[in-house]
C-alpha atoms as a PDB file:
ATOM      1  CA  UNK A   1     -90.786 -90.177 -28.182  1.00  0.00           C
ATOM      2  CA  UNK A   2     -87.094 -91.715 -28.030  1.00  0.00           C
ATOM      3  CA  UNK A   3     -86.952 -95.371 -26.394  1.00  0.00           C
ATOM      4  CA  UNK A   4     -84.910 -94.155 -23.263  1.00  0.00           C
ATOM      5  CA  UNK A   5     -86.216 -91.819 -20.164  1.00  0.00           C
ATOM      6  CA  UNK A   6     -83.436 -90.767 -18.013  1.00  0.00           C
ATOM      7  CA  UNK A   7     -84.998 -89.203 -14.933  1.00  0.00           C
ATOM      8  CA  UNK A   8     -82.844 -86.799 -13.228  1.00  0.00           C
ATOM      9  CA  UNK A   9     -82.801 -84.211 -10.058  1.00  0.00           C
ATOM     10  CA  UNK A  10     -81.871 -80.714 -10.226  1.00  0.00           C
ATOM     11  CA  UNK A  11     -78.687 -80.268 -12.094  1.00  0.00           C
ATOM     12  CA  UNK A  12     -77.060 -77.852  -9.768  1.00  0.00           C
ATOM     13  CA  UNK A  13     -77.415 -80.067  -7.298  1.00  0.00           C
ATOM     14  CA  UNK A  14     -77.716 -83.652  -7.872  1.00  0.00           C
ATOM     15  CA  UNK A  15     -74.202 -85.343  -8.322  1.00  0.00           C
ATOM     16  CA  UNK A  16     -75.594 -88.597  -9.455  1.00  0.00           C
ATOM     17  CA  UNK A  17     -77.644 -87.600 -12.349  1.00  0.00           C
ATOM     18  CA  UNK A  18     -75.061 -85.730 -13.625  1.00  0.00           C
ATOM     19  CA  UNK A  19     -73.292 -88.873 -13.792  1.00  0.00           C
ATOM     20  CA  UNK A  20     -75.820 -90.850 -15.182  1.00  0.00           C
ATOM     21  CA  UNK A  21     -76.714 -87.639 -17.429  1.00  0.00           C
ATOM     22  CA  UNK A  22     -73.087 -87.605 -18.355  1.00  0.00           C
ATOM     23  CA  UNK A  23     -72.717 -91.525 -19.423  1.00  0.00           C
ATOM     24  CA  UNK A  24     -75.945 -91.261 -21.484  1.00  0.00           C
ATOM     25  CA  UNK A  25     -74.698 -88.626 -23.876  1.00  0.00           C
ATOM     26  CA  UNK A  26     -71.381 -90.373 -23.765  1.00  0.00           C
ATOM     27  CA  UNK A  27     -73.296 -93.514 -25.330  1.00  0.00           C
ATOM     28  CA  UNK A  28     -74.942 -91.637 -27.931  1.00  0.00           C
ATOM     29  CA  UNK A  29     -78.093 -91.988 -26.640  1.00  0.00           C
ATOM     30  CA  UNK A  30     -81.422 -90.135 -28.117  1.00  0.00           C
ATOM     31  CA  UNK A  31     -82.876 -89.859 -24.522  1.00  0.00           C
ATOM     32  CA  UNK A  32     -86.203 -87.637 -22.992  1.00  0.00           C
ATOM     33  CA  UNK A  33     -85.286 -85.947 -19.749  1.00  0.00           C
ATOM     34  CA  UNK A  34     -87.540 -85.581 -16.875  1.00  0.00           C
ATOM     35  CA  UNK A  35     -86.048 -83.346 -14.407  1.00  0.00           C
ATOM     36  CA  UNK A  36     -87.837 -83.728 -10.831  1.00  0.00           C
ATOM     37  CA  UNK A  37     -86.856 -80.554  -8.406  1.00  0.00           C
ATOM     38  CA  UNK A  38     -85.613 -82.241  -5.332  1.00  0.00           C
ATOM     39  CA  UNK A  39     -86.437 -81.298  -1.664  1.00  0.00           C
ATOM     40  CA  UNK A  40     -89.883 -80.410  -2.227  1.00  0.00           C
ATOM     41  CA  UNK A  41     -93.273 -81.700  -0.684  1.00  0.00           C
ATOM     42  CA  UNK A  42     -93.785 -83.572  -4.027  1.00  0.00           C
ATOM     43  CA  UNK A  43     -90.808 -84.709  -4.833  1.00  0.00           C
ATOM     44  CA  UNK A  44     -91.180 -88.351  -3.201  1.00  0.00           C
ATOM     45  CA  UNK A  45     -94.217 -88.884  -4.807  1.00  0.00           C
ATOM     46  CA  UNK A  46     -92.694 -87.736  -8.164  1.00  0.00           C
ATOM     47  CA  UNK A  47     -89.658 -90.051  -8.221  1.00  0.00           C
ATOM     48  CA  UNK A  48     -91.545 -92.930  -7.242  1.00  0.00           C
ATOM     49  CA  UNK A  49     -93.438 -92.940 -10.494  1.00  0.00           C
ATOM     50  CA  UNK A  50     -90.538 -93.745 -12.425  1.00  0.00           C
ATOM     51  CA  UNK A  51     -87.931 -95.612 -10.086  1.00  0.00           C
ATOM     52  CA  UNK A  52     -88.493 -98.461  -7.732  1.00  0.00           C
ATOM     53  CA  UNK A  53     -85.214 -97.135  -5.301  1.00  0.00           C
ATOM     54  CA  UNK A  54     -87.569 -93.448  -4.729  1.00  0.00           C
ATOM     55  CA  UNK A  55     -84.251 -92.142  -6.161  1.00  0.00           C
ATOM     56  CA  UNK A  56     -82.642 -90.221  -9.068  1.00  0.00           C
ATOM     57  CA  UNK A  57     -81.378 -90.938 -11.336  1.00  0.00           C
ATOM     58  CA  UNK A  58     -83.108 -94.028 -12.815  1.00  0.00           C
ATOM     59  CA  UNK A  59     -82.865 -94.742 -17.114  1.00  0.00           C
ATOM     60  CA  UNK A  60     -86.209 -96.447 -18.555  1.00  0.00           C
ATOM     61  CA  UNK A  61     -86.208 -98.294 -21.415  1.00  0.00           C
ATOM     62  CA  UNK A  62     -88.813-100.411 -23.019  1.00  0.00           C
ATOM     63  CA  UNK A  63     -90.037-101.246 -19.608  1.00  0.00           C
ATOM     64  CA  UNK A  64     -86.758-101.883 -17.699  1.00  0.00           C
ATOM     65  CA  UNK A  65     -85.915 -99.317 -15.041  1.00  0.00           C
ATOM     66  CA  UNK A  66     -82.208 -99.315 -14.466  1.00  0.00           C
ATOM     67  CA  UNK A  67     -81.177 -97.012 -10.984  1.00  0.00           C
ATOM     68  CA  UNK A  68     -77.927 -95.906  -9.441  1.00  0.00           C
ATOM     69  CA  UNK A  69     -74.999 -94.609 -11.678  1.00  0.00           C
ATOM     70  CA  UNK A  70     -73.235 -97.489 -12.239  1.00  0.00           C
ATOM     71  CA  UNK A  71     -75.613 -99.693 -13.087  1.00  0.00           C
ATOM     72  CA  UNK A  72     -77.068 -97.131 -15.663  1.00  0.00           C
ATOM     73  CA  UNK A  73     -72.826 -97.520 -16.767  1.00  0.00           C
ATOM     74  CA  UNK A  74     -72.943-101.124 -17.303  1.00  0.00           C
ATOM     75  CA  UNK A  75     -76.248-101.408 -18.983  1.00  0.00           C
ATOM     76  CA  UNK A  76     -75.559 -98.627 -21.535  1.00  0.00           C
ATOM     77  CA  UNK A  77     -72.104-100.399 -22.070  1.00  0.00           C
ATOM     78  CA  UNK A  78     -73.736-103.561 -22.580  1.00  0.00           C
ATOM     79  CA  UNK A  79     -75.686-101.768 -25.185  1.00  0.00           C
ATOM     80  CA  UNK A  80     -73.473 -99.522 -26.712  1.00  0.00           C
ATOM     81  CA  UNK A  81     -69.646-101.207 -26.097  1.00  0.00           C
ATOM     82  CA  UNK A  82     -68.819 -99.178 -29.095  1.00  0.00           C
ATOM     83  CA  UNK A  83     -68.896 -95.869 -27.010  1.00  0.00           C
ATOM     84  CA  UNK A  84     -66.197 -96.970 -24.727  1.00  0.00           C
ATOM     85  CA  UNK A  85     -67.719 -96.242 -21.779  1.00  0.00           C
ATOM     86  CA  UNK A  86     -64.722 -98.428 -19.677  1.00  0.00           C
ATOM     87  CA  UNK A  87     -61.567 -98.565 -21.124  1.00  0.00           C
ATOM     88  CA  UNK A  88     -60.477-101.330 -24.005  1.00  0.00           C
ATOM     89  CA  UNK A  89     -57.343-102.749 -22.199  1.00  0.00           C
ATOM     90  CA  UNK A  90     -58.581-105.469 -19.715  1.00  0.00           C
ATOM     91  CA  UNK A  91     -56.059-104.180 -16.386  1.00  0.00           C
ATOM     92  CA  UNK A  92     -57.567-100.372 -17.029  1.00  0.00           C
ATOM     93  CA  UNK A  93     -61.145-101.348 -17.539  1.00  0.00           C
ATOM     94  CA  UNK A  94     -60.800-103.314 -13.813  1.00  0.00           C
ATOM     95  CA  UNK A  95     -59.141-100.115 -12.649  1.00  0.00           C
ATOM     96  CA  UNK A  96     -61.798 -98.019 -13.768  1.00  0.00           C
ATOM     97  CA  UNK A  97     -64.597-100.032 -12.157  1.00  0.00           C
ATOM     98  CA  UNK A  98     -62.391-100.230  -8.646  1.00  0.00           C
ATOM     99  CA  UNK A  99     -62.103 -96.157  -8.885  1.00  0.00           C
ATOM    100  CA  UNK A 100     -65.799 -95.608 -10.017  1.00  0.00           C
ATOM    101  CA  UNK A 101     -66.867 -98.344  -7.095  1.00  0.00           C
ATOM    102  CA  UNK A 102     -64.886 -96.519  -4.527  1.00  0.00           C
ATOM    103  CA  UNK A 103     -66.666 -92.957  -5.770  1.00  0.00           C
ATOM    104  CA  UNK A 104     -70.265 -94.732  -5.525  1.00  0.00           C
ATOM    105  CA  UNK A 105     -69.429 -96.138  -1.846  1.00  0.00           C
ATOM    106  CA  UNK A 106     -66.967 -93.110  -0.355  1.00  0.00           C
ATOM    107  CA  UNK A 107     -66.023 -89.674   0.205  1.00  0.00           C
ATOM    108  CA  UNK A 108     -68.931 -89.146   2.901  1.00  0.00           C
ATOM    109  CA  UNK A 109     -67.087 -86.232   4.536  1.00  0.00           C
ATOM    110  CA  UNK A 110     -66.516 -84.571   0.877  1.00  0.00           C
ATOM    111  CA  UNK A 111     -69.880 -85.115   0.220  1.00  0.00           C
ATOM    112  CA  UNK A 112     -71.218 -83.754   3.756  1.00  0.00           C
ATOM    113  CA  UNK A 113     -69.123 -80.682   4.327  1.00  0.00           C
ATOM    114  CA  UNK A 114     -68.797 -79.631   0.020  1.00  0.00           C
ATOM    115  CA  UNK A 115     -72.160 -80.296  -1.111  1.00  0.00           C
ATOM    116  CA  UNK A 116     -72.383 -79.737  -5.074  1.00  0.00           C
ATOM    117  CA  UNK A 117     -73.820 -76.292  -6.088  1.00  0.00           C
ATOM    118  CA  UNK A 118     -72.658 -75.914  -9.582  1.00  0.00           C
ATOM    119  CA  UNK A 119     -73.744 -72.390  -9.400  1.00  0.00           C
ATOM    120  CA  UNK A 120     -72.326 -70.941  -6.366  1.00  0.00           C
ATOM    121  CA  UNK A 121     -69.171 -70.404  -4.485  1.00  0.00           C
ATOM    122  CA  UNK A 122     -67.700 -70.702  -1.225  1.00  0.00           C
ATOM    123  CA  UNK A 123     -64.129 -70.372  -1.542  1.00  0.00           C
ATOM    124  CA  UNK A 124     -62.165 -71.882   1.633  1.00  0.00           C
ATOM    125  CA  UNK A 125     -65.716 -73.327   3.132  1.00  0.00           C
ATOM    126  CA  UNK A 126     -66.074 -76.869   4.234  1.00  0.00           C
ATOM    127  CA  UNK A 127     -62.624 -77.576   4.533  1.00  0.00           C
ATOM    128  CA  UNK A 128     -62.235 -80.185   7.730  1.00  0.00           C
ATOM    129  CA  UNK A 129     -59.377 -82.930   8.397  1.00  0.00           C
ATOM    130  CA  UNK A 130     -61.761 -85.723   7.165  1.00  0.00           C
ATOM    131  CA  UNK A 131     -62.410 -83.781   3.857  1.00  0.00           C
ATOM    132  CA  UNK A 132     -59.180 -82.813   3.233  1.00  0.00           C
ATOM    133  CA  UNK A 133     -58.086 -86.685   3.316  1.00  0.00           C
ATOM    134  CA  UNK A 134     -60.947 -87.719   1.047  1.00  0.00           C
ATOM    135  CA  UNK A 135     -59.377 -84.822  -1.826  1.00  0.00           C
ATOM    136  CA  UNK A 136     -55.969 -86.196  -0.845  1.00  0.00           C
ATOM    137  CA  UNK A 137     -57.265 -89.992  -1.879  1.00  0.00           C
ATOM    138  CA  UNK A 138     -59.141 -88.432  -4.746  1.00  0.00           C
ATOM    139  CA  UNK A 139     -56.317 -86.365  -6.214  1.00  0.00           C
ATOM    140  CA  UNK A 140     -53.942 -89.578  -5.715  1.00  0.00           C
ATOM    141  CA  UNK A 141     -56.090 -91.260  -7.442  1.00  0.00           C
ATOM    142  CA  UNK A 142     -56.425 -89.172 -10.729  1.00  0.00           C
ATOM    143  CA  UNK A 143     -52.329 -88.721 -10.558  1.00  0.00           C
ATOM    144  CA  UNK A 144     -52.023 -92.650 -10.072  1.00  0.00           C
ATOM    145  CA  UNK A 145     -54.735 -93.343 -13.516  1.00  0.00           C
ATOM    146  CA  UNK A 146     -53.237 -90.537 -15.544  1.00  0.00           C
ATOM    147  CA  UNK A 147     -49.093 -91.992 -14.990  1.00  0.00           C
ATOM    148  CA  UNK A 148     -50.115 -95.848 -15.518  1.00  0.00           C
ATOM    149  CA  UNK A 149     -53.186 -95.544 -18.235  1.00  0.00           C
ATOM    150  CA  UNK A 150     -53.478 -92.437 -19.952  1.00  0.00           C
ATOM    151  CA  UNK A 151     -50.201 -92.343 -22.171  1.00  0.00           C
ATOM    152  CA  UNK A 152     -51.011 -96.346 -22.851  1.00  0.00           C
ATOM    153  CA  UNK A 153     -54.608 -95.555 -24.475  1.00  0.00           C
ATOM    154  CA  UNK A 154     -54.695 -95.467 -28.155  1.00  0.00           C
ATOM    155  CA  UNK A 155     -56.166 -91.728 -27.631  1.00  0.00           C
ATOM    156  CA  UNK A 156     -55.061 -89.626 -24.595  1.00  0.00           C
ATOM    157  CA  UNK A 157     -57.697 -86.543 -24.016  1.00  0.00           C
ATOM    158  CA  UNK A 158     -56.169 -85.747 -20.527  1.00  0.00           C
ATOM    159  CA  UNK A 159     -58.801 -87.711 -18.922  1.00  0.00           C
ATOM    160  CA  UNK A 160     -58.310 -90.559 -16.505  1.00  0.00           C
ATOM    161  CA  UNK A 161     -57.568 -93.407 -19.162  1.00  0.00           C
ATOM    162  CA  UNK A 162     -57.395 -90.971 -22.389  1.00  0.00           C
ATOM    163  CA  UNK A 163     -61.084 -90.692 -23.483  1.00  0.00           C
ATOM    164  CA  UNK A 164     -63.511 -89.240 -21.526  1.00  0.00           C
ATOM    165  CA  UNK A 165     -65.326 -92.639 -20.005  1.00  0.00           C
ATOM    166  CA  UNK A 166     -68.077 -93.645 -17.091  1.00  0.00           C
ATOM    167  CA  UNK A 167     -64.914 -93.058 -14.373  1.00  0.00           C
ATOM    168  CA  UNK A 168     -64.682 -89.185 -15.823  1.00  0.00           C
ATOM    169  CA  UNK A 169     -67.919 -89.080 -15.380  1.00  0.00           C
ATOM    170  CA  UNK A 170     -68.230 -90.614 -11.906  1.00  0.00           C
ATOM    171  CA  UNK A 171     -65.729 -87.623 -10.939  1.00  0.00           C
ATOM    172  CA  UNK A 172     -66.876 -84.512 -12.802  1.00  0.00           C
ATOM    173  CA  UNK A 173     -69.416 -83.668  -9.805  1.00  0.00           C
ATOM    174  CA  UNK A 174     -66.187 -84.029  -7.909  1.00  0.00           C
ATOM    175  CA  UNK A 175     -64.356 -81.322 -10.094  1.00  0.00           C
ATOM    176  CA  UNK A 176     -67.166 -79.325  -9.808  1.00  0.00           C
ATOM    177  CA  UNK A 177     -67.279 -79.019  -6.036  1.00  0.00           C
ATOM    178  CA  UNK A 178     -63.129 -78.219  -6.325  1.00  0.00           C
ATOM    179  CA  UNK A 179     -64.640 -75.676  -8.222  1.00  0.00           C
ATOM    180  CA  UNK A 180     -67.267 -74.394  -6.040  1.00  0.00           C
ATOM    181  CA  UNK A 181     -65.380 -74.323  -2.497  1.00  0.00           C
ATOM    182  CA  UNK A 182     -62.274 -73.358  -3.981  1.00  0.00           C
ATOM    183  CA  UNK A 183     -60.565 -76.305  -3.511  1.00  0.00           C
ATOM    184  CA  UNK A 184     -56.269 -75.572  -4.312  1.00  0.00           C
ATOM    185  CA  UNK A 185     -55.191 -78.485  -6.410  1.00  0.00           C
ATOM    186  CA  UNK A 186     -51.507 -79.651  -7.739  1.00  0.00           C
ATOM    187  CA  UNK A 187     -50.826 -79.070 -11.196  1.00  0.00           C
ATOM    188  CA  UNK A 188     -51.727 -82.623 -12.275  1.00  0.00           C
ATOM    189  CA  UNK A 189     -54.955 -82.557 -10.851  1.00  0.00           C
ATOM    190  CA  UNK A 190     -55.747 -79.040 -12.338  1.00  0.00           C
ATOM    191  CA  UNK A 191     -55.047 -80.134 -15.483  1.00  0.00           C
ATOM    192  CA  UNK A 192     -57.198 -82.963 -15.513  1.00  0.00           C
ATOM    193  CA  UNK A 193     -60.044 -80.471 -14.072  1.00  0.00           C
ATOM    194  CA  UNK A 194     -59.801 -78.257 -16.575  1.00  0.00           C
ATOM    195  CA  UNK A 195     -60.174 -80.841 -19.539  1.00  0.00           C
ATOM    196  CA  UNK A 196     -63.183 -82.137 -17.001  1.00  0.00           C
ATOM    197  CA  UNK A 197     -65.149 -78.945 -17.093  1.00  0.00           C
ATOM    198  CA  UNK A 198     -64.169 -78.298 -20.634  1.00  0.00           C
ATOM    199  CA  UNK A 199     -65.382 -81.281 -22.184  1.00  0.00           C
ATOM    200  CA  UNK A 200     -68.894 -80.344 -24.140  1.00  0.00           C
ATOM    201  CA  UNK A 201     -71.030 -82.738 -21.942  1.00  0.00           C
ATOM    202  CA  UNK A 202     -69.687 -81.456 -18.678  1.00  0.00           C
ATOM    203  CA  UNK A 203     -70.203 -77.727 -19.719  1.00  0.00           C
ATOM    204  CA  UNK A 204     -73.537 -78.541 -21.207  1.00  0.00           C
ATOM    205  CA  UNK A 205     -75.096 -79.909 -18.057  1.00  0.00           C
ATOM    206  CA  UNK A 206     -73.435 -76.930 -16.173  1.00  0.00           C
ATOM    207  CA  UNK A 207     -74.905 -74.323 -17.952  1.00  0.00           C
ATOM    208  CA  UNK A 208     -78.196 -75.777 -17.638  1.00  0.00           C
ATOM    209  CA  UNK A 209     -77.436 -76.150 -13.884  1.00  0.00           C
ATOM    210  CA  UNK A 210     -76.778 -72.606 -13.591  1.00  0.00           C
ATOM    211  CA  UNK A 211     -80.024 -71.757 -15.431  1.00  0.00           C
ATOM    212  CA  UNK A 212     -82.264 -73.685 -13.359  1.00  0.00           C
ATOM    213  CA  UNK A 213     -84.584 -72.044 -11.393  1.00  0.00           C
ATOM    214  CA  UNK A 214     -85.029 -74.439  -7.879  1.00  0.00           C
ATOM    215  CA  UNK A 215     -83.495 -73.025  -4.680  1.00  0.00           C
ATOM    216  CA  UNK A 216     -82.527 -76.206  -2.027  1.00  0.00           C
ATOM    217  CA  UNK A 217     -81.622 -74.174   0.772  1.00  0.00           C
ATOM    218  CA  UNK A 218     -79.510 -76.758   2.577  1.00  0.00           C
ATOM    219  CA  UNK A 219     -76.969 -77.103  -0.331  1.00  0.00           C
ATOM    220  CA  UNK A 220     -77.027 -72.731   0.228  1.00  0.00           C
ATOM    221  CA  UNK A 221     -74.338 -72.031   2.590  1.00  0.00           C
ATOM    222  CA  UNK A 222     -74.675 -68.442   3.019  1.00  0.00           C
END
């Protein structure tokens, strides 16, 4: 049995274990995975054995429960700074917290109206004012990182500060619901998507997403 537990919801659905699934194998970690299906009459009961929020994801280790994504970011940083979870430079390592933050606390219309569904699609679906503001902020965003950090990191991937890092991670559920609802993007954004859903811990978790076998029938749209 490895030291770490990361207990996750259904990968076609559940944007923030794929994040926390996502920074775990970015660390290196040798991690068992519990996968509890969500939105079922056990699920509450499930999740509550293992994390202290009732949500998913939480990482245990040797007794210590860490939940939400970005906590699960710091303390595997803490553990492994080798990994480069956050960026070296001191000015993109702040800006890479201040993007990941604003992912964690935003983006409720985005999130509403495109829920993730890795293994559907609904092409021109969900598409409101509100939601097409929080892709305008999120697209701006990616632009803004690539121009002032990428091309300064001693190894430029086409991710948002070179390497793939926690903020990449924070933002492939993102890519994936661009994906899903057909979201048009400018050319700088699709390129950054592309190296997103290419990278082999994104397409991993995807293909086990499509392979699951749960059914949420909210996150269904037709």
């Amino acid at each position: 049995m490895a030291d770490f537990t990361l207990v996750v919801g259904n990968k076609n659905y559940s944007s923030w274990s794929m994040r926390a699934g996502l920074m775990v194998r970015l660390a290196s970690i040798d991690a068992d995975e519990v996968v509890i299906p969500l939105d079922r009459p056990e699920t509450a009961a499930a999740i509550r054995k293992h994390s202290p929020s009732g949500k998913v994801p939480v990482l245990l280790h040797r007794g210590l429960a860490v939940w939400e994504s970005l906590a699960i970011a710091e303390y595997l940083n803490e553990l492994k700074p080798e990994a480069g979870l956050w960026p070296a430079a001191v000015a993109a390592r702040a800006h890479a917290r201040a993007i990941s933050a604003e992912m964690h606390a935003g983006f409720a219309e985005l999130r509403t109206h495109m829920p993730m569904n890795i293994r559907s699609s609904y092409p021109g679906k969900g598409m409101t004012p509100a939601v097409r503001a929080d892709i305008e902020r999120i697209t701006s965003m990616w632009r803004d990182c690539r121009k002032r950090f990428a091309g300064a990191a001693s190894k430029d991937d086409g991710f948002l500060f070179g390497a793939f890092g926690a903020a990449d991670a924070m933002y492939a559920p993102v890519v994936t619901r661009f994906r899903t609802f057909g979201v048009p993007l400018d050319a700088d954004s699709e390129a950054y998507a592309k190296a997103v859903l290419a990278h082999p811990a994104v397409a991993e978790w995807i293909d086990a997403a499509k392979n699951e076998p749960w059914l949420i029938q909210s996150c269904e749209l037709e």
